[in-house]
C-alpha atoms as a PDB file:
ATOM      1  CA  UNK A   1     -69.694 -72.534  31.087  1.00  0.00           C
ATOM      2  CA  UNK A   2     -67.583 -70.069  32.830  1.00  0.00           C
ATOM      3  CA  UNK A   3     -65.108 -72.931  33.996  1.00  0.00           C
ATOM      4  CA  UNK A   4     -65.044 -74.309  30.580  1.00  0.00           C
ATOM      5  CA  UNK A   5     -63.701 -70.127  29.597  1.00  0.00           C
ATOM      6  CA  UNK A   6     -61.174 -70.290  32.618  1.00  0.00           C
ATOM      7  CA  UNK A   7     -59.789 -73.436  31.272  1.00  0.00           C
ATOM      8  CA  UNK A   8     -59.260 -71.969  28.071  1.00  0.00           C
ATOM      9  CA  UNK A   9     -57.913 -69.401  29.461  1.00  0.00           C
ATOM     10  CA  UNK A  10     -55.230 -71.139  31.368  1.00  0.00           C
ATOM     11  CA  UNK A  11     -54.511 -73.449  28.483  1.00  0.00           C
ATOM     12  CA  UNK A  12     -54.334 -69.902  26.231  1.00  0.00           C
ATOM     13  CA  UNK A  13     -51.548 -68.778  28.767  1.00  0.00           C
ATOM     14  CA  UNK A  14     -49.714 -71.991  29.347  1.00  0.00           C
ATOM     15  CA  UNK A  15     -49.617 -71.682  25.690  1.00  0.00           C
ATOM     16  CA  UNK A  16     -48.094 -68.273  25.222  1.00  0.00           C
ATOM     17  CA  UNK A  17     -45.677 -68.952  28.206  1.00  0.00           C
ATOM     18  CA  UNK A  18     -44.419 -71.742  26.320  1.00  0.00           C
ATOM     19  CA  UNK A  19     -44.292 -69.651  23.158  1.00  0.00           C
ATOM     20  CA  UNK A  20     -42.169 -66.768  24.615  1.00  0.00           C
ATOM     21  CA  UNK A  21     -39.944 -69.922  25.846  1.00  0.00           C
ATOM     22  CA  UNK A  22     -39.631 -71.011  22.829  1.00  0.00           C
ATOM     23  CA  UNK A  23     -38.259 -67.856  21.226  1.00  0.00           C
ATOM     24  CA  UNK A  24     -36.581 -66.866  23.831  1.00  0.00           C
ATOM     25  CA  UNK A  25     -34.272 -70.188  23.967  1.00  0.00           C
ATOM     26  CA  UNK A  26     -34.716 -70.726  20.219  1.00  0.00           C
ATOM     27  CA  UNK A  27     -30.983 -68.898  19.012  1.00  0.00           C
ATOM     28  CA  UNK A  28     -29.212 -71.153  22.210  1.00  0.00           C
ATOM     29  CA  UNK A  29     -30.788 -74.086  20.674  1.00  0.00           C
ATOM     30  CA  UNK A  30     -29.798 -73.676  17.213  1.00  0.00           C
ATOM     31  CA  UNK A  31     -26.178 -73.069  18.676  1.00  0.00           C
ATOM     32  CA  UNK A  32     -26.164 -75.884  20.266  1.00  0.00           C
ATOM     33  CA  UNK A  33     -27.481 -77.819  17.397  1.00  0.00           C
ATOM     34  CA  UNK A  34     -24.800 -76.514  15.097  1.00  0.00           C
ATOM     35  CA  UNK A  35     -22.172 -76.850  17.626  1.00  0.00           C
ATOM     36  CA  UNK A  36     -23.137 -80.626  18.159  1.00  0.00           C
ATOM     37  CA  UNK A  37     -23.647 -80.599  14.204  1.00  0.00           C
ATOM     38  CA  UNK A  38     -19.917 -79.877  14.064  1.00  0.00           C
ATOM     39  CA  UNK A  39     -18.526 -82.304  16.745  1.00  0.00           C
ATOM     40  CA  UNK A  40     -20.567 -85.064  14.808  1.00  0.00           C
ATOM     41  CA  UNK A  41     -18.669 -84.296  11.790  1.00  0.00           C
ATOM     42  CA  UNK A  42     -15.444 -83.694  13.301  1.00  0.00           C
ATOM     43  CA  UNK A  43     -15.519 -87.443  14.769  1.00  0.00           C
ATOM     44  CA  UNK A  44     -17.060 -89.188  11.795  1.00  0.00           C
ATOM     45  CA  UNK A  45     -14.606 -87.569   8.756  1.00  0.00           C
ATOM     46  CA  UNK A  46     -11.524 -89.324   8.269  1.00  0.00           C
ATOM     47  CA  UNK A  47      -8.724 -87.745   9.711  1.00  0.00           C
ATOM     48  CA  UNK A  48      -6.382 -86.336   6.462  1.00  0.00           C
ATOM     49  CA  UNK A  49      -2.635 -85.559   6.890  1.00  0.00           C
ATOM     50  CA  UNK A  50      -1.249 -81.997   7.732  1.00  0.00           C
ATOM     51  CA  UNK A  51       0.015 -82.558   3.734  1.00  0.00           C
ATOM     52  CA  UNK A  52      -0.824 -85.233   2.478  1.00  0.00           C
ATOM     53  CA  UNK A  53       0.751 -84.389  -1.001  1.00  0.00           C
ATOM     54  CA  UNK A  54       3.955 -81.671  -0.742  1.00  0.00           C
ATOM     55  CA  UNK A  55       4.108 -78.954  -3.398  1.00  0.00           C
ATOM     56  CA  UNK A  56       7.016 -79.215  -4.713  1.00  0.00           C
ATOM     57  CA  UNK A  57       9.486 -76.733  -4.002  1.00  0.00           C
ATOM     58  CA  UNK A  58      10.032 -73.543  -6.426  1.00  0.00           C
ATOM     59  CA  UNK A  59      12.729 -73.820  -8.903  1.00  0.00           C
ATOM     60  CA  UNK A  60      13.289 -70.057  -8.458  1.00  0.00           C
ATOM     61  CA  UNK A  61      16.957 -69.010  -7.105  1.00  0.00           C
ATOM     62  CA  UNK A  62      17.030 -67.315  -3.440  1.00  0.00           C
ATOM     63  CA  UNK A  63      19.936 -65.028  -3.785  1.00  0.00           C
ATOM     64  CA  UNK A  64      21.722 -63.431  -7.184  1.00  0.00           C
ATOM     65  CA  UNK A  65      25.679 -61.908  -7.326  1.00  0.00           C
ATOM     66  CA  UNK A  66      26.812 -59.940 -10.571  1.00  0.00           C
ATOM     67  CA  UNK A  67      29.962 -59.542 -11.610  1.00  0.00           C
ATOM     68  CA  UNK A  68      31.445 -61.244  -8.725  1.00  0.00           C
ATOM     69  CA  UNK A  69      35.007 -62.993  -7.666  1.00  0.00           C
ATOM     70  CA  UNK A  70      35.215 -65.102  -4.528  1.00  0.00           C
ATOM     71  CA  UNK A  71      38.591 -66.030  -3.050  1.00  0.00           C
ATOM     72  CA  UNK A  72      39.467 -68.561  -0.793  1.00  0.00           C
ATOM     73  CA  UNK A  73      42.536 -68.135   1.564  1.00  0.00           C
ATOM     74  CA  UNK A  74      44.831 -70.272   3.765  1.00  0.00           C
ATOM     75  CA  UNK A  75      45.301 -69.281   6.906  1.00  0.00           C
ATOM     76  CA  UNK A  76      48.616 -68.065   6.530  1.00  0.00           C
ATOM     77  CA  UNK A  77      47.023 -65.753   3.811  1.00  0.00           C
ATOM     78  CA  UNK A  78      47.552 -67.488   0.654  1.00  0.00           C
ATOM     79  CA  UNK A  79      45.106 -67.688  -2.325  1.00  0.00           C
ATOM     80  CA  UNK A  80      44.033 -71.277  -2.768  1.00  0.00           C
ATOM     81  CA  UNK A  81      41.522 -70.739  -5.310  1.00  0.00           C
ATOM     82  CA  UNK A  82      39.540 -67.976  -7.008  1.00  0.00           C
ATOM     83  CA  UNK A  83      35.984 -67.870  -8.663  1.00  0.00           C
ATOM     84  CA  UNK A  84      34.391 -65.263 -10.949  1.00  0.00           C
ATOM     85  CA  UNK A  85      31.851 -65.099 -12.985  1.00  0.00           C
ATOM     86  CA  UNK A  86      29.331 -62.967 -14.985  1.00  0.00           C
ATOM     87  CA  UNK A  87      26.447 -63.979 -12.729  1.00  0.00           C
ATOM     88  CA  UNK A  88      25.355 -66.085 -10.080  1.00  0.00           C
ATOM     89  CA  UNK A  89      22.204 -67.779  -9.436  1.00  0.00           C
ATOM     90  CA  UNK A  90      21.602 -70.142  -6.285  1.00  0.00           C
ATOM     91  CA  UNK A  91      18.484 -72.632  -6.637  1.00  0.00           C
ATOM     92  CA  UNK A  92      17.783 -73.632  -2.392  1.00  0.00           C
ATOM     93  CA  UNK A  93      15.875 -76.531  -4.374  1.00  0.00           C
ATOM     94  CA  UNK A  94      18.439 -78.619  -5.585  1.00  0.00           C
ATOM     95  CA  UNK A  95      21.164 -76.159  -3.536  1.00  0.00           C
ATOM     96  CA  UNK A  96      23.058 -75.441  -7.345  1.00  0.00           C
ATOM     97  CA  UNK A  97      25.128 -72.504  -7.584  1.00  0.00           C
ATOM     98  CA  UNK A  98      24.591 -71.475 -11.453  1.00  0.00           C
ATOM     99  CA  UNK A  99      27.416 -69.220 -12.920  1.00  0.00           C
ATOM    100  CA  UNK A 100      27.261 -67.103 -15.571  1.00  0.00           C
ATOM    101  CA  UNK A 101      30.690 -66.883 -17.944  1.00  0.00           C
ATOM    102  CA  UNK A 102      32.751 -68.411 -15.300  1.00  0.00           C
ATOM    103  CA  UNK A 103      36.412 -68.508 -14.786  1.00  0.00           C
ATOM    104  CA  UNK A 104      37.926 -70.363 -11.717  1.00  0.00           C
ATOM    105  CA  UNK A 105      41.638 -70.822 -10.789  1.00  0.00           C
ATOM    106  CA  UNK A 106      43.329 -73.173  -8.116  1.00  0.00           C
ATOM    107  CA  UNK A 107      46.850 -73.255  -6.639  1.00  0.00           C
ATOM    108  CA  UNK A 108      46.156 -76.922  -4.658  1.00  0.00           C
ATOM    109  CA  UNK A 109      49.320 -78.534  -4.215  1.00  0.00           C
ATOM    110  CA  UNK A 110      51.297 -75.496  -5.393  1.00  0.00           C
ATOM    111  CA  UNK A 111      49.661 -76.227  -9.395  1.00  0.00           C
ATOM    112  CA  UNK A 112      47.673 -73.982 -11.289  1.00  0.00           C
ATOM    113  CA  UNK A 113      44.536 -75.079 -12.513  1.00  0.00           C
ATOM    114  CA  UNK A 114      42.197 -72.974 -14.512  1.00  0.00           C
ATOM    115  CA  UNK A 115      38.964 -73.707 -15.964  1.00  0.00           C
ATOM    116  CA  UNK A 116      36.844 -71.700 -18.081  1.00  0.00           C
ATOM    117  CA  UNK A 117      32.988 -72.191 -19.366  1.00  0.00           C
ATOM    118  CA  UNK A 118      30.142 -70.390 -21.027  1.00  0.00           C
ATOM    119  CA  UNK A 119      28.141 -71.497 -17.501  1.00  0.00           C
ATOM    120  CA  UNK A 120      29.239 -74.173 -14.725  1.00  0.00           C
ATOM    121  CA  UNK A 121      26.794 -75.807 -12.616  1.00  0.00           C
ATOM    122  CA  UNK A 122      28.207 -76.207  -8.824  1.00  0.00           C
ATOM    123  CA  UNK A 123      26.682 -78.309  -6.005  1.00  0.00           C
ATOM    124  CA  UNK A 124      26.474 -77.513  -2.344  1.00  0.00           C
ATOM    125  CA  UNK A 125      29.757 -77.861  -0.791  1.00  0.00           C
ATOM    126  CA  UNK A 126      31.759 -77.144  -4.505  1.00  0.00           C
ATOM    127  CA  UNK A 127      32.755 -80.625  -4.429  1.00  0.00           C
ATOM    128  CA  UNK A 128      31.097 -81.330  -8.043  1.00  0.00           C
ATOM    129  CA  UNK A 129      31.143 -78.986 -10.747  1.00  0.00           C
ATOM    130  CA  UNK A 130      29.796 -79.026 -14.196  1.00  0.00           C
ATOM    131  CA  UNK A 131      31.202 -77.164 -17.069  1.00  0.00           C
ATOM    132  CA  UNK A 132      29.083 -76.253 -19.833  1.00  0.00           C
ATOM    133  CA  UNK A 133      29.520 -74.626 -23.715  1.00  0.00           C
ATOM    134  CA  UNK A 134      33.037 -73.844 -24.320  1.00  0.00           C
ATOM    135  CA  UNK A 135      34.333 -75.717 -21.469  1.00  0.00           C
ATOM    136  CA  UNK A 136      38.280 -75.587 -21.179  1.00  0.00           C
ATOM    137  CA  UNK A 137      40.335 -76.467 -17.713  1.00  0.00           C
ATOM    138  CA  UNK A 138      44.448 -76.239 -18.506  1.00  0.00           C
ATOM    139  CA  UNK A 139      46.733 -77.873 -16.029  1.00  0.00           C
ATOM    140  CA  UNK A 140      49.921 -75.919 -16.234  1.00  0.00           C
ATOM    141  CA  UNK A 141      53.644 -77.715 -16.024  1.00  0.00           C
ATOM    142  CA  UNK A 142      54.434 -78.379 -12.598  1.00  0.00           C
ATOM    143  CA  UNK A 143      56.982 -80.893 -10.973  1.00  0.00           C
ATOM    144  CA  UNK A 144      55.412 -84.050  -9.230  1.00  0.00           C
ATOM    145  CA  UNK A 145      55.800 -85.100  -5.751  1.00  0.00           C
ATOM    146  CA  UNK A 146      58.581 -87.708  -7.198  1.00  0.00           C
ATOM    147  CA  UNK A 147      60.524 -85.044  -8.614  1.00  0.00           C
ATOM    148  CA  UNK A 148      59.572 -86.060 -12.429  1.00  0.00           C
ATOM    149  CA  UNK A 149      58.255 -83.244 -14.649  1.00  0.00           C
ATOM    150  CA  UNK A 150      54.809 -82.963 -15.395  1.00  0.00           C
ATOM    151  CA  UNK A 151      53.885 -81.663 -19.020  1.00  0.00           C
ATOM    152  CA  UNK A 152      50.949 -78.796 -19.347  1.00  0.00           C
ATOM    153  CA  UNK A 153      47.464 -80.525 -19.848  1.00  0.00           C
ATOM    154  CA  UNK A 154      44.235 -79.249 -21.616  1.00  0.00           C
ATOM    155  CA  UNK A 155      40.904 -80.410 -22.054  1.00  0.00           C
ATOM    156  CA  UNK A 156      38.201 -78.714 -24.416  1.00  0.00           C
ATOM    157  CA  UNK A 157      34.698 -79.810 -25.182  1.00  0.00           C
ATOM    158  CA  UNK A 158      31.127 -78.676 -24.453  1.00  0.00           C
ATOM    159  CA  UNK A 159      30.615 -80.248 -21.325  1.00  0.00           C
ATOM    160  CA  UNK A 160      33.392 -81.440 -18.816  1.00  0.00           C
ATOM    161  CA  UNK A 161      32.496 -82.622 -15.093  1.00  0.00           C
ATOM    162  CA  UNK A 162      35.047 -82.193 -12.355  1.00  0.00           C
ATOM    163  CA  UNK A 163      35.040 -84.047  -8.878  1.00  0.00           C
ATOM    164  CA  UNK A 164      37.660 -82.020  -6.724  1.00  0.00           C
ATOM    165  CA  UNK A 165      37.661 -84.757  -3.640  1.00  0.00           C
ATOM    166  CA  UNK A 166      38.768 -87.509  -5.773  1.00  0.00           C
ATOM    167  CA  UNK A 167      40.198 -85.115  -8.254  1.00  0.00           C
ATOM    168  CA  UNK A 168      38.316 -86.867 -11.307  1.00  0.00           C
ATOM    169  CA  UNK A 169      37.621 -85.522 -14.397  1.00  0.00           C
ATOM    170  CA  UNK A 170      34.593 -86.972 -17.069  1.00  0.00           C
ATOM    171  CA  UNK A 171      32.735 -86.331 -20.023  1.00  0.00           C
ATOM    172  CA  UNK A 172      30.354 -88.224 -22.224  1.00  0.00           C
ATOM    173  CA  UNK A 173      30.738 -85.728 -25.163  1.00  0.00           C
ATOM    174  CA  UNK A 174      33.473 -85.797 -27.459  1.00  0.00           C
ATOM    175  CA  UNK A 175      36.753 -83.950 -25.885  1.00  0.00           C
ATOM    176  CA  UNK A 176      40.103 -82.707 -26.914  1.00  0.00           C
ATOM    177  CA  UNK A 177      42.960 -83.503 -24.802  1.00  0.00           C
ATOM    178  CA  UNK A 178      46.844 -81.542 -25.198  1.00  0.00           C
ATOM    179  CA  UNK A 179      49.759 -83.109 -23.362  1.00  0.00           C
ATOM    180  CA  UNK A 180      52.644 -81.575 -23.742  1.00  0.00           C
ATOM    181  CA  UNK A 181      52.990 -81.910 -27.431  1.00  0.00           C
ATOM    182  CA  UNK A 182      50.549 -84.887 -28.052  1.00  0.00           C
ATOM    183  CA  UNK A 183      46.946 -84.190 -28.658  1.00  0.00           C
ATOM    184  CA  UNK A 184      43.861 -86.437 -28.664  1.00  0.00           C
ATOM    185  CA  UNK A 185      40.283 -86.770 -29.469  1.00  0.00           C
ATOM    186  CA  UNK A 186      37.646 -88.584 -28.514  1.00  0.00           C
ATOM    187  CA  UNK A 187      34.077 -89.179 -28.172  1.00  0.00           C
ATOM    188  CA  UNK A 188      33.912 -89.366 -23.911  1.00  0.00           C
ATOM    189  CA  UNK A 189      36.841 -89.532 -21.435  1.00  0.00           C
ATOM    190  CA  UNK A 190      37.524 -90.364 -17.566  1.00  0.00           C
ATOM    191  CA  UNK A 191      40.580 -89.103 -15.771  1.00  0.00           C
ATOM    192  CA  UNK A 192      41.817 -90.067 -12.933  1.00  0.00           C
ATOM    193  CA  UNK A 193      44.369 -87.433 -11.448  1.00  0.00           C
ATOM    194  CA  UNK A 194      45.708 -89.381  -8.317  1.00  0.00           C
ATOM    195  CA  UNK A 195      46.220 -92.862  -9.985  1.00  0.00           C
ATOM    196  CA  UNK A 196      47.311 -90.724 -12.992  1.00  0.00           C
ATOM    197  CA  UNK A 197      45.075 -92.629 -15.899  1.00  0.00           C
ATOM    198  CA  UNK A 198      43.543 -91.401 -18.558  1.00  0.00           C
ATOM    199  CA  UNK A 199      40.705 -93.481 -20.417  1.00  0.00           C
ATOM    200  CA  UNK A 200      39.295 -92.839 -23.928  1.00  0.00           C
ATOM    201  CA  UNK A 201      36.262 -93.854 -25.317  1.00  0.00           C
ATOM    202  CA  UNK A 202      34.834 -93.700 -28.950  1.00  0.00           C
ATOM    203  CA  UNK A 203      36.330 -92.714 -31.707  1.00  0.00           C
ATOM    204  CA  UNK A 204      39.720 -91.999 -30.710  1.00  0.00           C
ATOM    205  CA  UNK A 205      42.448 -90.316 -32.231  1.00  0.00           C
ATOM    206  CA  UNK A 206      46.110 -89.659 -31.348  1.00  0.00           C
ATOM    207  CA  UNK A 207      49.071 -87.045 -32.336  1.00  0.00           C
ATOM    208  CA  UNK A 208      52.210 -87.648 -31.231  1.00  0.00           C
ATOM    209  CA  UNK A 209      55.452 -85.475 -31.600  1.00  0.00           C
ATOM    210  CA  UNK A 210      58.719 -86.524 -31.628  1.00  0.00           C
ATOM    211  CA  UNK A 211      60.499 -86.077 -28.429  1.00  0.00           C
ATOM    212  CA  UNK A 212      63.727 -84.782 -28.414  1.00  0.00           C
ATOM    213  CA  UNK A 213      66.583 -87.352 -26.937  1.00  0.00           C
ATOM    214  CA  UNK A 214      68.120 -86.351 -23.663  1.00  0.00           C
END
């Protein structure tokens, strides 16, 4: 009898030995668990793209300029052209300078250009710009590299697009063009400026004043 009470007794403290174990190595093992938990996971999910669908960028503008005029110089010091406007609104999203009431003047090839526009719409490197609402660019007389006069030109409607590198002019809304003393509507226009041609589209209409003979 009293071997069968010393066995229980052994078996009582094996028991609690094991016990204390237990809790003693119980928080490592959940750790471990969890940590082997997460690895599991980690290796079995798909992998996804840093982004696999961009936001789109902001249309907000990065920088503003009121009441502003920006010159551009040679570098002998003379004004080429000069740009001013009401206000100015850059969008790094589609990099479009948006101008306010704008006014711009250029002295290329010793002519003065002006144009003029409720708001104009300019692209990075100024090499496209859109005139819009009230739009007006004048072309003042000059004398042409041959030495043959060239008469004062205007254009007028509500939207006029200008490409200064192949100095082209267009418009798909009706325009009004002054040479000299001729004037002409129509319902869209392309001008070429080098090649000197002038295409009409639409409804077109001509004025013509006599000249007077040399």
């Amino acid at each position: 009898m009293k071997t069968a009470f010393n066995a229980w007794g052994i078996a009582l403290r094996v028991l609690q030995t094991l016990w204390h174990a237990a809790t003693m190595y119980l928080p490592i093992a959940i750790i471990v668990l969890l940590a082997l938990g997460t690895w599991w996971l980690a290796r079995n999910t798909p992998s996804a793209t840093p982004r696999a669908v961009e936001q789109a960028a902001k249309h907000e503008p990065d920088y503003f300029m009121r009441r502003f005029v920006l010159k551009n110089f040679e570098p002998s010091g003379q004004l080429t052209s000069e740009l001013q406007g009401a206000e100015g609104r850059h969008f790094p999203d589609t990099d479009v300078l948006e101008i306010d009431d704008v006014r711009m003047r250029s002295f290329a090839k010793g002519q003065l250009t002006t144009a003029t526009a409720k708001r104009a719409y300019s692209n990075g490197d100024g090499s496209e710009v859109q005139l819009v609402g009230s739009a007006v660019i004048v072309r003042e007389a000059a004398q042409g590299a041959d030495g043959k006069a060239r008469p004062r030109m205007e254009f007028r409607g509500e939207f006029l697009h200008a490409f200064r590198n192949t100095e082209q002019l267009k418009s798909h809304k009706p325009v009004t063009i002054t040479r000299g003393g001729d004037q002409f509507v129509a319902d869209s226009l392309q001008f070429d400026n080098i090649d000197r041609v002038l295409q009409l589209q639409g409804r077109v209409k001509g004025t013509f004043n006599p000249r007077t003979a040399p």
